[in-house]
Protein backbone atom coordinates (compact mmCIF):
# COMPACT_ATOMS: atom_id res chain seq x y z
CA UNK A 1 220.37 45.88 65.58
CA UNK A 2 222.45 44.25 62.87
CA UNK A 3 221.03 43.70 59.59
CA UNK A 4 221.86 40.39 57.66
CA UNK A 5 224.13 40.63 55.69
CA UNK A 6 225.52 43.90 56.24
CA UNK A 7 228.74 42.85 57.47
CA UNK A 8 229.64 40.77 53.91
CA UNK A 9 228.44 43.74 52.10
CA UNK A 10 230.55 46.03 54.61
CA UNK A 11 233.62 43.91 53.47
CA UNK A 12 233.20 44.13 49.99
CA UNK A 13 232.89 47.42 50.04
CA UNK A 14 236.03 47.63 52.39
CA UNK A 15 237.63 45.62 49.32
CA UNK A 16 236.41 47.73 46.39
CA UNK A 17 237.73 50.82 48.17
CA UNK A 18 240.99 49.20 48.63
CA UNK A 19 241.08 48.40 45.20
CA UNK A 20 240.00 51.47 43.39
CA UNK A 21 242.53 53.19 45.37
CA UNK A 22 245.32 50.85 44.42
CA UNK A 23 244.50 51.36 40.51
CA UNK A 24 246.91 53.35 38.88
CA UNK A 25 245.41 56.75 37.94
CA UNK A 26 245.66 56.99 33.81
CA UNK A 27 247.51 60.40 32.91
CA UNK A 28 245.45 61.80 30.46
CA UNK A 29 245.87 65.17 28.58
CA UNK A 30 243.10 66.49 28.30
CA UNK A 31 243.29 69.95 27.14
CA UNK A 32 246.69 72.21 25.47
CA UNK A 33 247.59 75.67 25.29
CA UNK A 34 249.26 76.41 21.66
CA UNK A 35 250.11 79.56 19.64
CA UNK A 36 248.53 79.80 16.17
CA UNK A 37 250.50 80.63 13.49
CA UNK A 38 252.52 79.12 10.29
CA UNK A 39 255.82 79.16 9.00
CA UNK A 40 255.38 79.21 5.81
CA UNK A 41 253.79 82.80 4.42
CA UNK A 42 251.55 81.91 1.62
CA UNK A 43 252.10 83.90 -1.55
CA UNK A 44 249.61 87.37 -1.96
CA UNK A 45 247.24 85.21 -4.58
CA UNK A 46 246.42 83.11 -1.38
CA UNK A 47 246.02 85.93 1.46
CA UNK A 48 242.63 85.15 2.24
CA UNK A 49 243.41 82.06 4.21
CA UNK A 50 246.66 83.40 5.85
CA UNK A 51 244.77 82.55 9.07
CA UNK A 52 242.63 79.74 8.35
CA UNK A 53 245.32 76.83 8.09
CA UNK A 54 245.80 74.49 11.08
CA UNK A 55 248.72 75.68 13.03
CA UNK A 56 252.54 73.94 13.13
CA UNK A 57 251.90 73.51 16.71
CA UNK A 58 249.21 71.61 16.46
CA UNK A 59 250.22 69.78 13.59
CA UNK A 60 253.75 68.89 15.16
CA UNK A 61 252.11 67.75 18.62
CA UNK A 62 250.26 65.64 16.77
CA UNK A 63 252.21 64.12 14.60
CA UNK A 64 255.19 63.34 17.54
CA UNK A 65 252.16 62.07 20.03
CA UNK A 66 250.40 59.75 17.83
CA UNK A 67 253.30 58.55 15.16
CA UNK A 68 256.77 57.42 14.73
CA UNK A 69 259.47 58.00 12.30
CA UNK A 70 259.18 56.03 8.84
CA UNK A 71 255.22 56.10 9.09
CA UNK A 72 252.33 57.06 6.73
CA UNK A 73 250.79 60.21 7.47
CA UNK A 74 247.85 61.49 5.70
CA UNK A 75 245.79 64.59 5.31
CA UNK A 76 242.50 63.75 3.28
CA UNK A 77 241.89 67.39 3.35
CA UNK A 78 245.46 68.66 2.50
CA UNK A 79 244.26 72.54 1.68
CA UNK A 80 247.92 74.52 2.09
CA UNK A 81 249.92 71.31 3.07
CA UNK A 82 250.47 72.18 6.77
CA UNK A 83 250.46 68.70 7.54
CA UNK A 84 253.05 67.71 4.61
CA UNK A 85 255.46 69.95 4.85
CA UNK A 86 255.86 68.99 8.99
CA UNK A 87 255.43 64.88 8.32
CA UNK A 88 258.45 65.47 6.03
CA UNK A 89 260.35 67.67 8.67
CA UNK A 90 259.60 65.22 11.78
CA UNK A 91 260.58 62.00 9.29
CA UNK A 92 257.36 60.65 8.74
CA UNK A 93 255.96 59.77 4.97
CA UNK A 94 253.21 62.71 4.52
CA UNK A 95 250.48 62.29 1.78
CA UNK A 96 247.52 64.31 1.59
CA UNK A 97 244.81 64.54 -1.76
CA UNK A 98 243.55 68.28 -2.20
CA UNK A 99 240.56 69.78 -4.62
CA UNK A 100 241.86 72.84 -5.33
CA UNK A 101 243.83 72.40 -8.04
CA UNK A 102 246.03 75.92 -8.00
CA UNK A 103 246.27 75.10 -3.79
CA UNK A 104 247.35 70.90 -4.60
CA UNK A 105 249.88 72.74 -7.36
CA UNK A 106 251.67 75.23 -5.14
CA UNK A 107 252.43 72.88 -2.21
CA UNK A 108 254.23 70.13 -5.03
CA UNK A 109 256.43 73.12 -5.39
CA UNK A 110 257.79 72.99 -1.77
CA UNK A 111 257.54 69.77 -1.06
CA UNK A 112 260.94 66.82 -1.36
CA UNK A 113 258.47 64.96 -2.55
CA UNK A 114 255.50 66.54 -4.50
CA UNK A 115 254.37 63.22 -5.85
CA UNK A 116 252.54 62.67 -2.26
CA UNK A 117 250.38 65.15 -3.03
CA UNK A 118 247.56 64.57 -5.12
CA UNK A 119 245.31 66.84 -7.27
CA UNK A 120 241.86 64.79 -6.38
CA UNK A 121 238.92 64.54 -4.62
CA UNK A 122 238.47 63.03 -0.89
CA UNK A 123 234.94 61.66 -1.90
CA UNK A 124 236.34 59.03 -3.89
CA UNK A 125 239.40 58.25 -1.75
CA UNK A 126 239.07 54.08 -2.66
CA UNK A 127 240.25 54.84 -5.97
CA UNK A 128 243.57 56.38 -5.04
CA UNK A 129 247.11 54.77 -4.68
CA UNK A 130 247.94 55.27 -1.42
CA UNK A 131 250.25 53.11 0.92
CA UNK A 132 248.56 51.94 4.54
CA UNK A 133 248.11 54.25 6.55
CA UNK A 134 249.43 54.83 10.39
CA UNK A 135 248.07 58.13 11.00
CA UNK A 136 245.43 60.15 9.78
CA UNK A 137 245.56 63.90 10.96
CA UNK A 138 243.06 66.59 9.26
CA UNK A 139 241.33 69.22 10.24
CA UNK A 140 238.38 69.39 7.45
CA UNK A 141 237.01 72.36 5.97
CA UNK A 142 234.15 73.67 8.22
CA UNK A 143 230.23 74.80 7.32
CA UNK A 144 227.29 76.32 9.75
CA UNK A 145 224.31 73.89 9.66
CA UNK A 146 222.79 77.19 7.56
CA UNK A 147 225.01 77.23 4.78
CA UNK A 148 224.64 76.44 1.23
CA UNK A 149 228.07 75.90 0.13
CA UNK A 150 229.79 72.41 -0.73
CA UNK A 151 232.72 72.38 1.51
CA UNK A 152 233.63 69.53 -0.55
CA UNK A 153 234.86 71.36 -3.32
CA UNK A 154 236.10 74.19 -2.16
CA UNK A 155 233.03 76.11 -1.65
CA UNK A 156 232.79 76.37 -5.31
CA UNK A 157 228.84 74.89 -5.60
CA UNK A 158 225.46 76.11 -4.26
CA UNK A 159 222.34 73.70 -3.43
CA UNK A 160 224.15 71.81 -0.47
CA UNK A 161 223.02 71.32 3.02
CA UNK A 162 224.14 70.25 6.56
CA UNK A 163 223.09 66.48 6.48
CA UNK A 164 224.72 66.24 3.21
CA UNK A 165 227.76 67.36 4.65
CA UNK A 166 227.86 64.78 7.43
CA UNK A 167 226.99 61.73 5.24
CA UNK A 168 229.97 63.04 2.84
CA UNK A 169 232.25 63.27 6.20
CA UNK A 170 230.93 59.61 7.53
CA UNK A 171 231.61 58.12 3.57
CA UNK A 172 235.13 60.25 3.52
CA UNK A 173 236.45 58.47 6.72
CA UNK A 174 235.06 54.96 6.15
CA UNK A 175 236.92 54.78 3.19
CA UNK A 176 239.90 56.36 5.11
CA UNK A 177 239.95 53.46 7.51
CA UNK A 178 240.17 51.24 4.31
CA UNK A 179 243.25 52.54 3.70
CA UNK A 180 244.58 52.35 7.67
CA UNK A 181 246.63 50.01 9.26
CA UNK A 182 244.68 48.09 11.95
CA UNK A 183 246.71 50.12 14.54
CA UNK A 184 246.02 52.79 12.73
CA UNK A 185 244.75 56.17 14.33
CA UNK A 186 242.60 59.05 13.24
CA UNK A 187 243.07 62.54 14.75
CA UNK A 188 240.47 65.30 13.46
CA UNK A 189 240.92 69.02 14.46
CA UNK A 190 237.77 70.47 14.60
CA UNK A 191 235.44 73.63 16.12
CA UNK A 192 231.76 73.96 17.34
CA UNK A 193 230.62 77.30 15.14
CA UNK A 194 228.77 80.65 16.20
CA UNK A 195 227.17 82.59 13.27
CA UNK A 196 224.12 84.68 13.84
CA UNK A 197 223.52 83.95 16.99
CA UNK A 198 223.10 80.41 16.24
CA UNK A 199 225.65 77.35 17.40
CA UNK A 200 226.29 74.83 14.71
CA UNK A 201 227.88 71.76 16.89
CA UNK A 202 230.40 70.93 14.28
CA UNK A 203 232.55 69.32 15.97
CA UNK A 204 230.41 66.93 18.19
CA UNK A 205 228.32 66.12 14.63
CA UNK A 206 231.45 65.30 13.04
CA UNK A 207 232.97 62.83 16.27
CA UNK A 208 229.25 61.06 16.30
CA UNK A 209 229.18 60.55 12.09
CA UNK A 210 233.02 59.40 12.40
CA UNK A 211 231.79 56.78 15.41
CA UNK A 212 229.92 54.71 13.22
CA UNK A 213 233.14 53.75 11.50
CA UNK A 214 236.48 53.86 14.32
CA UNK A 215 236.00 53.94 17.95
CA UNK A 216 236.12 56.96 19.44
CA UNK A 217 238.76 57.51 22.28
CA UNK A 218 238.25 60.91 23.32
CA UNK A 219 239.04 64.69 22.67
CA UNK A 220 241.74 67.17 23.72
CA UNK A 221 240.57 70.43 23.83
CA UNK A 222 242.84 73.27 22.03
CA UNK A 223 243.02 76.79 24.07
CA UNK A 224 243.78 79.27 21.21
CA UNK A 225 244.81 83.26 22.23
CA UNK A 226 242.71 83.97 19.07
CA UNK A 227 240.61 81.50 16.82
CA UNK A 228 237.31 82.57 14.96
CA UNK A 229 234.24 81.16 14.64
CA UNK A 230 233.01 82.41 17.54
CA UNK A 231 235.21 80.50 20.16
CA UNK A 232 239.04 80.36 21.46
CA UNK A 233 239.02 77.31 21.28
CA UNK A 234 238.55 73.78 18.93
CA UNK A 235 238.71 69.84 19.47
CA UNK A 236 241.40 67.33 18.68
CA UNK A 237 239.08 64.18 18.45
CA UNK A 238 241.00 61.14 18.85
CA UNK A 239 240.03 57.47 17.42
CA UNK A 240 241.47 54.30 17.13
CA UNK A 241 240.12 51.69 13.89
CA UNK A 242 237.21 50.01 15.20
C-alpha cells in the first residue's frame, strides 16, 4: 500500500539528487608536500635556529596563492625575515615588526628596503605606522601548554603560562585586522606539539582564539620529510576579515 504523500516526497528527493549532482564540485587543496629549507644561511652567532625558520616554500606558496603583485604583506612575527626577503623577491611590499633587536638589525642589512622592518613589539601593534594590509602570513613563535617562557619576547622572561599566551595571540591579531584591508586575508603556519609525552594542541588553540576576530576558512595541512615537535607535519590556517 501507498503511503500519502510518499510520492511528493519521492520527487523531491528525485530533485535534490539531481541537483546536488549538478553542483559544481569546489577544488580545494587541502593538504601540500614541501621541502624545508632556506636560502639564506644565517651567520654562526644565529646557528641555533638554522632549522627553526618557516621554509621559502612555504612562504612563496603562500604569498603567490593568497596575494598579488604591489600588495602589503606582513609578518607580525618577522624573527629571521623569511617572509621579507620573498615579498620583496615575488613584488609584493613586505613589512614585518620583530623583538629581537640583534635578529630585527641583521635582516635591515639584507633587505632593499630595511625601513619595513621594525625593531618593536607585536603586543602593541595599534601604535605602529603601517600601510593596510592585504595579506598577513606568520608563523608565530610556538610554546607547550607546560612552559614558562614568554614567547612574546623572545623567550627572554619566566612567570608566563599557556592562557596567557592565547589571550596575547587573540589581542595580537585583533589589532592585526585593524590594520587589514576588508579583503584582507590572514594565513598562520602553525604545529600541534609533543613534549613529554604530552600533546599541546597549538595549533587548533591558536585557529579557535584567532576565530573570535576573522572568520575562519579552513586549513591546509603541510607534509614535511622532517619537522620537530613531535610531528611531520604543521597547519596553514586560512581566514578571511570577519
Amino acid at each position: 500500500m501507498k503511503r500519502r504523500g510518499q510520492s511528493a516526497l519521492s520527487e523531491r528527493l528525485k530533485f535534490a539528487n539531481r541537483s546536488n549532482r549538478e553542483r559544481p564540485i569546489e577544488r580545494v587543496q587541502t593538504w601540500l608536500q614541501l621541502p624545508r629549507g632556506n636560502k639564506v644561511i644565517l651567520p654562526s652567532r644565529f646557528n641555533r635556529d638554522q632549522h627553526v625558520r618557516a621554509a621559502d616554500g612555504l612562504v612563496e606558496y603562500c604569498i603567490k596563492e593568497y596575494s598579488q603583485e604591489g600588495q602589503v604583506v606582513f609578518d607580525p612575527f618577522a624573527g629571521y625575515g623569511t617572509m621579507l626577503f620573498i615579498a620583496e623577491e615575488m613584488g609584493r611590499l613586505g613589512y614585518g615588526i620583530e623583538y629581537s633587536k640583534e635578529k630585527a638589525n641583521y635582516v635591515q642589512g639584507l633587505l632593499k628596503h630595511p625601513g619595513r622592518m621594525l625593531h618593536g613589539d607585536s603586543r602593541k601593534l595599534a601604535e605602529y605606522d603601517l600601510p593596510p594590509i592585504d595579506l598577513c602570513l606568520t608563523s608565530p613563535p610556538y610554546t607547550n601548554a607546560s612552559d614558562t617562557e614568554n614567547p612574546f619576547v623572545d623567550y627572554r622572561q619566566k612567570g608566563f603560562d599557556y592562557p596567557s599566551y592565547l589571550q596575547e595571540m587573540g589581542s595580537i591579531f585583533s589589532q592585526v585586522a585593524q590594520k587589514m584591508k576588508p579583503s584582507g586575508r590572514l594565513v598562520i603556519e602553525a604545529s600541534n606539539l609533543k613534549k613529554n609525552g604530552q600533546v599541546t594542541t597549538l595549533a587548533w588553540d591558536i585557529a579557535r582564539e584567532v576565530s573570535k576576530t576573522f572568520h575562519f576558512e579552513g586549513e591546509t595541512v603541510i607534509c614535511w620529510e622532517e619537522y620537530g615537535y613531535g610531528y611531520n607535519h604543521s597547519y596553514c590556517l586560512v581566514f578571511s576579515k570577519a
